[in-house]
C-alpha atoms as a PDB file:
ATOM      1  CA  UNK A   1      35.590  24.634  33.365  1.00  0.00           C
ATOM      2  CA  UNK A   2      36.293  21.619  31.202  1.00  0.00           C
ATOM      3  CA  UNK A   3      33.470  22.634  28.889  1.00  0.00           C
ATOM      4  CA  UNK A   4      35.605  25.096  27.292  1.00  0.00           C
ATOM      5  CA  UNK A   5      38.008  22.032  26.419  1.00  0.00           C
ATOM      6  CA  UNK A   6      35.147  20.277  24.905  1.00  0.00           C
ATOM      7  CA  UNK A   7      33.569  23.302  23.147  1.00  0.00           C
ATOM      8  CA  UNK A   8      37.416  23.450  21.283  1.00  0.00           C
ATOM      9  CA  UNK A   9      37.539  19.693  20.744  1.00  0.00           C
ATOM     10  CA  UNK A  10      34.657  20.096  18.907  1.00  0.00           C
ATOM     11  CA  UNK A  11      35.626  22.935  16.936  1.00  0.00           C
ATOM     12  CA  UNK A  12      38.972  21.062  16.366  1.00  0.00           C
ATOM     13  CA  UNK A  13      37.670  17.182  14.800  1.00  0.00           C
ATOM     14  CA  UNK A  14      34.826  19.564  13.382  1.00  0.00           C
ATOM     15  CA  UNK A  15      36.843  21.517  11.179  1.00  0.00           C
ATOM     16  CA  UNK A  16      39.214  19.031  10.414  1.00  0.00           C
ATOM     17  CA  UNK A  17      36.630  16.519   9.116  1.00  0.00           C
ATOM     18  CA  UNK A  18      35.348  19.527   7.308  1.00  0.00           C
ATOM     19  CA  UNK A  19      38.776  19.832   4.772  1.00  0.00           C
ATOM     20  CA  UNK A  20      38.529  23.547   4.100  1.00  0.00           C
ATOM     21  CA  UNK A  21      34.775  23.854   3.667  1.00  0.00           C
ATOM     22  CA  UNK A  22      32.525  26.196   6.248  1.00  0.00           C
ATOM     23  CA  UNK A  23      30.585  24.091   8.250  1.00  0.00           C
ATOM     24  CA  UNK A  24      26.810  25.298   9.159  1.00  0.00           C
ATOM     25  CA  UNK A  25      25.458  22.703  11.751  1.00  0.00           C
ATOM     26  CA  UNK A  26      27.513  20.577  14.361  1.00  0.00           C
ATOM     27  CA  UNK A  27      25.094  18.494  16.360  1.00  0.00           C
ATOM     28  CA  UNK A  28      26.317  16.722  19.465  1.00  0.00           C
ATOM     29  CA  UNK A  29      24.974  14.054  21.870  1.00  0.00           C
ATOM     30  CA  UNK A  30      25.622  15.024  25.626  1.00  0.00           C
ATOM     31  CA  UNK A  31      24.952  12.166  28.368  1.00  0.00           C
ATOM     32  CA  UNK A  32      22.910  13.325  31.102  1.00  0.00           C
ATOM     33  CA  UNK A  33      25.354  11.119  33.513  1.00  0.00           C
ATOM     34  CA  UNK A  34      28.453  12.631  31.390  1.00  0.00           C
ATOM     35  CA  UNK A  35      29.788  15.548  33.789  1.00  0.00           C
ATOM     36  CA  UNK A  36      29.669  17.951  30.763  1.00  0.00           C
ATOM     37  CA  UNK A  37      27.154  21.020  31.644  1.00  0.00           C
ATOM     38  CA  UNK A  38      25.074  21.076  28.248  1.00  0.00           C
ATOM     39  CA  UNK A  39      24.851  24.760  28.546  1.00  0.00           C
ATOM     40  CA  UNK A  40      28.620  25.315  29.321  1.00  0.00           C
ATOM     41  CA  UNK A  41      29.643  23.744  26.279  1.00  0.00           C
ATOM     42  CA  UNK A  42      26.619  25.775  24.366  1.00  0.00           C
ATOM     43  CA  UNK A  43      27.853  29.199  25.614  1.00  0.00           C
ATOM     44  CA  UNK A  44      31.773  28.048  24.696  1.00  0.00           C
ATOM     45  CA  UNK A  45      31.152  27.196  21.643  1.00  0.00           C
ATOM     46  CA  UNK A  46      30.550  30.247  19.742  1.00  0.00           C
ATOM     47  CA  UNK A  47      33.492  31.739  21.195  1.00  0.00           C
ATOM     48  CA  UNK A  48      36.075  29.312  20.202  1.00  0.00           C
ATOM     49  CA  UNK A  49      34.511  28.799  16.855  1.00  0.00           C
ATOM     50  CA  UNK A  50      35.510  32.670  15.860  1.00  0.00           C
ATOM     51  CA  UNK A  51      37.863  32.252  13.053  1.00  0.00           C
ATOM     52  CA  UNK A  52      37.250  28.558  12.259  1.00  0.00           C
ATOM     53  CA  UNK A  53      35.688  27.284   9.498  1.00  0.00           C
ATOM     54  CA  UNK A  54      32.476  26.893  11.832  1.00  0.00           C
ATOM     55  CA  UNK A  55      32.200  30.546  13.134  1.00  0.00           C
ATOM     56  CA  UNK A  56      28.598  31.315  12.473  1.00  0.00           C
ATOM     57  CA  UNK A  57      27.508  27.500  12.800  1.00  0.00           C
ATOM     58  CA  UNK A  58      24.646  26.537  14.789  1.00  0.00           C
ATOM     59  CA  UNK A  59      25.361  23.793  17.476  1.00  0.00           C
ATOM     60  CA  UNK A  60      22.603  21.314  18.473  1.00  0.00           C
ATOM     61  CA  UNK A  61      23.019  19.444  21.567  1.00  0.00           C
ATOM     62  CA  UNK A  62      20.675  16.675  21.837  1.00  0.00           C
ATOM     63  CA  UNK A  63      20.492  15.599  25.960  1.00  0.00           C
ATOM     64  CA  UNK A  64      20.709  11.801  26.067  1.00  0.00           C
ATOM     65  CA  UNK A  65      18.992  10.114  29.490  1.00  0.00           C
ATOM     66  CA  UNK A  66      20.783   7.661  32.321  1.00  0.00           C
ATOM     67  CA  UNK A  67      18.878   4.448  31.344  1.00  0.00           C
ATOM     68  CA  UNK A  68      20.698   0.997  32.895  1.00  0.00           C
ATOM     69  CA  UNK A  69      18.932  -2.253  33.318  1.00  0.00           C
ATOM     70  CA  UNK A  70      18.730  -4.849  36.375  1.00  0.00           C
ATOM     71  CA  UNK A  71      21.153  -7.597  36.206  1.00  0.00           C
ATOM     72  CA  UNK A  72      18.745  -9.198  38.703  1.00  0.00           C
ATOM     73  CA  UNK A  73      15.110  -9.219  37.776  1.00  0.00           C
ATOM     74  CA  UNK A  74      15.790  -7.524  33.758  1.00  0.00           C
ATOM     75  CA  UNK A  75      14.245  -4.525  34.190  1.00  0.00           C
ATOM     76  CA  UNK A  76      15.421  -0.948  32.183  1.00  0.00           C
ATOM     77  CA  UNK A  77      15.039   2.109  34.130  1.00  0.00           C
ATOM     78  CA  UNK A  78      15.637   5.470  34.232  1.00  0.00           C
ATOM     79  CA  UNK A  79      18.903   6.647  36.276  1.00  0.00           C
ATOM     80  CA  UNK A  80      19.109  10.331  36.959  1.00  0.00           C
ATOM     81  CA  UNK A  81      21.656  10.014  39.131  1.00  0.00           C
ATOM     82  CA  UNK A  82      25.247   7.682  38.149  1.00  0.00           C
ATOM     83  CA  UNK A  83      23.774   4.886  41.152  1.00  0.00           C
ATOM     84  CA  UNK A  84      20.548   4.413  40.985  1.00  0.00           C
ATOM     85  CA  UNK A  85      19.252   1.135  42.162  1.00  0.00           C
ATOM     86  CA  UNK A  86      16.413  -0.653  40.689  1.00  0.00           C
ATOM     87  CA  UNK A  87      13.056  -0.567  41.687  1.00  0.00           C
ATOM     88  CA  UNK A  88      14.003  -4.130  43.025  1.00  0.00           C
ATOM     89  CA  UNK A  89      16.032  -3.038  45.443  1.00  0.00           C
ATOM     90  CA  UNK A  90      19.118  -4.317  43.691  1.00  0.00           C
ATOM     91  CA  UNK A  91      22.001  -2.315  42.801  1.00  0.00           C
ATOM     92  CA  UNK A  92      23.489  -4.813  40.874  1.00  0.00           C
ATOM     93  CA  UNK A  93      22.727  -2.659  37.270  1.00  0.00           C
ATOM     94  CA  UNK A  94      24.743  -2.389  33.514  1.00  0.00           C
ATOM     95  CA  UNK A  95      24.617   1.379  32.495  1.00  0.00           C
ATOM     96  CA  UNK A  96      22.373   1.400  28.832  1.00  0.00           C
ATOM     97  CA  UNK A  97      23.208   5.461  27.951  1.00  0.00           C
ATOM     98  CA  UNK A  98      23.152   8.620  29.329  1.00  0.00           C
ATOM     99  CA  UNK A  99      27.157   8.608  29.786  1.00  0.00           C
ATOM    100  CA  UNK A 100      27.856   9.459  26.003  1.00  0.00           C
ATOM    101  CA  UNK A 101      29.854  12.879  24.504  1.00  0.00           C
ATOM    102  CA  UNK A 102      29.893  12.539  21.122  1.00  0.00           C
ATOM    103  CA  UNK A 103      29.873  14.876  17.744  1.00  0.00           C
ATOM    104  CA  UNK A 104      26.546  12.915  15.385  1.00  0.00           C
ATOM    105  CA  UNK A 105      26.934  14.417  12.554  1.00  0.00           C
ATOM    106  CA  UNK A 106      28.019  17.983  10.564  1.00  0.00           C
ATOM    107  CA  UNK A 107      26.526  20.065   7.737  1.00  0.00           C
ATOM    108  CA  UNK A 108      28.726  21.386   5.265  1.00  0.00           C
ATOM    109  CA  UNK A 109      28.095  24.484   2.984  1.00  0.00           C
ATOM    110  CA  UNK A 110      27.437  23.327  -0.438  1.00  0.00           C
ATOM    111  CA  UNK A 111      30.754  23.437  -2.539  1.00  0.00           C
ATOM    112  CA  UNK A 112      30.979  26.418  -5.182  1.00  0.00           C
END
């Protein structure tokens, strides 16, 4: 289960970025087309947090959809799977999103 690795990587630029301070909300964007189970990484998290500066931190994932467009007629589409062709028939396409695993932003506790 790579998720596990992810769920730590998180934890790990997380608390770094944080410099000593408890962080309170990590919120991540999760390709649909990634590979990385959403959920995994959800039920992970928690766990590896314990003991970090973001134990007790909520974690929002936000799902991002496969879009790609046509190279042949233009078109943007929706790509629930990694090849999808176009509605054109062509499978000639540039992926737009849905491949991204990426930490957005942080909240930080306010400083005493």
């Amino acid at each position: 289960m790579h998720e596990l690795g992810i769920a730590r990587n998180i934890v790990s630029i997380a608390s770094d970025a944080a410099k000593g301070r408890r962080v309170t909300r990590v919120t991540v964007e999760i390709g649909g087309l990634s590979g990385v189970m959403a959920d995994a990484v959800a039920f992970c998290f928690d766990v590896v947090a314990e003991g970090t500066p973001l134990q007790g931190a909520k974690l929002d994932i936000r799902e991002i959809e496969g879009r790609a467009r046509c190279n042949a007629c233009g078109a943007e589409f929706a790509t629930p799977e990694l090849f999808t062709a176009c509605a054109c028939g062509s499978s000639d396409t540039t992926r737009l999103s849905g491949e991204e695993l990426s930490i957005k932003s942080m909240e930080l506790e306010e400083a005493a």
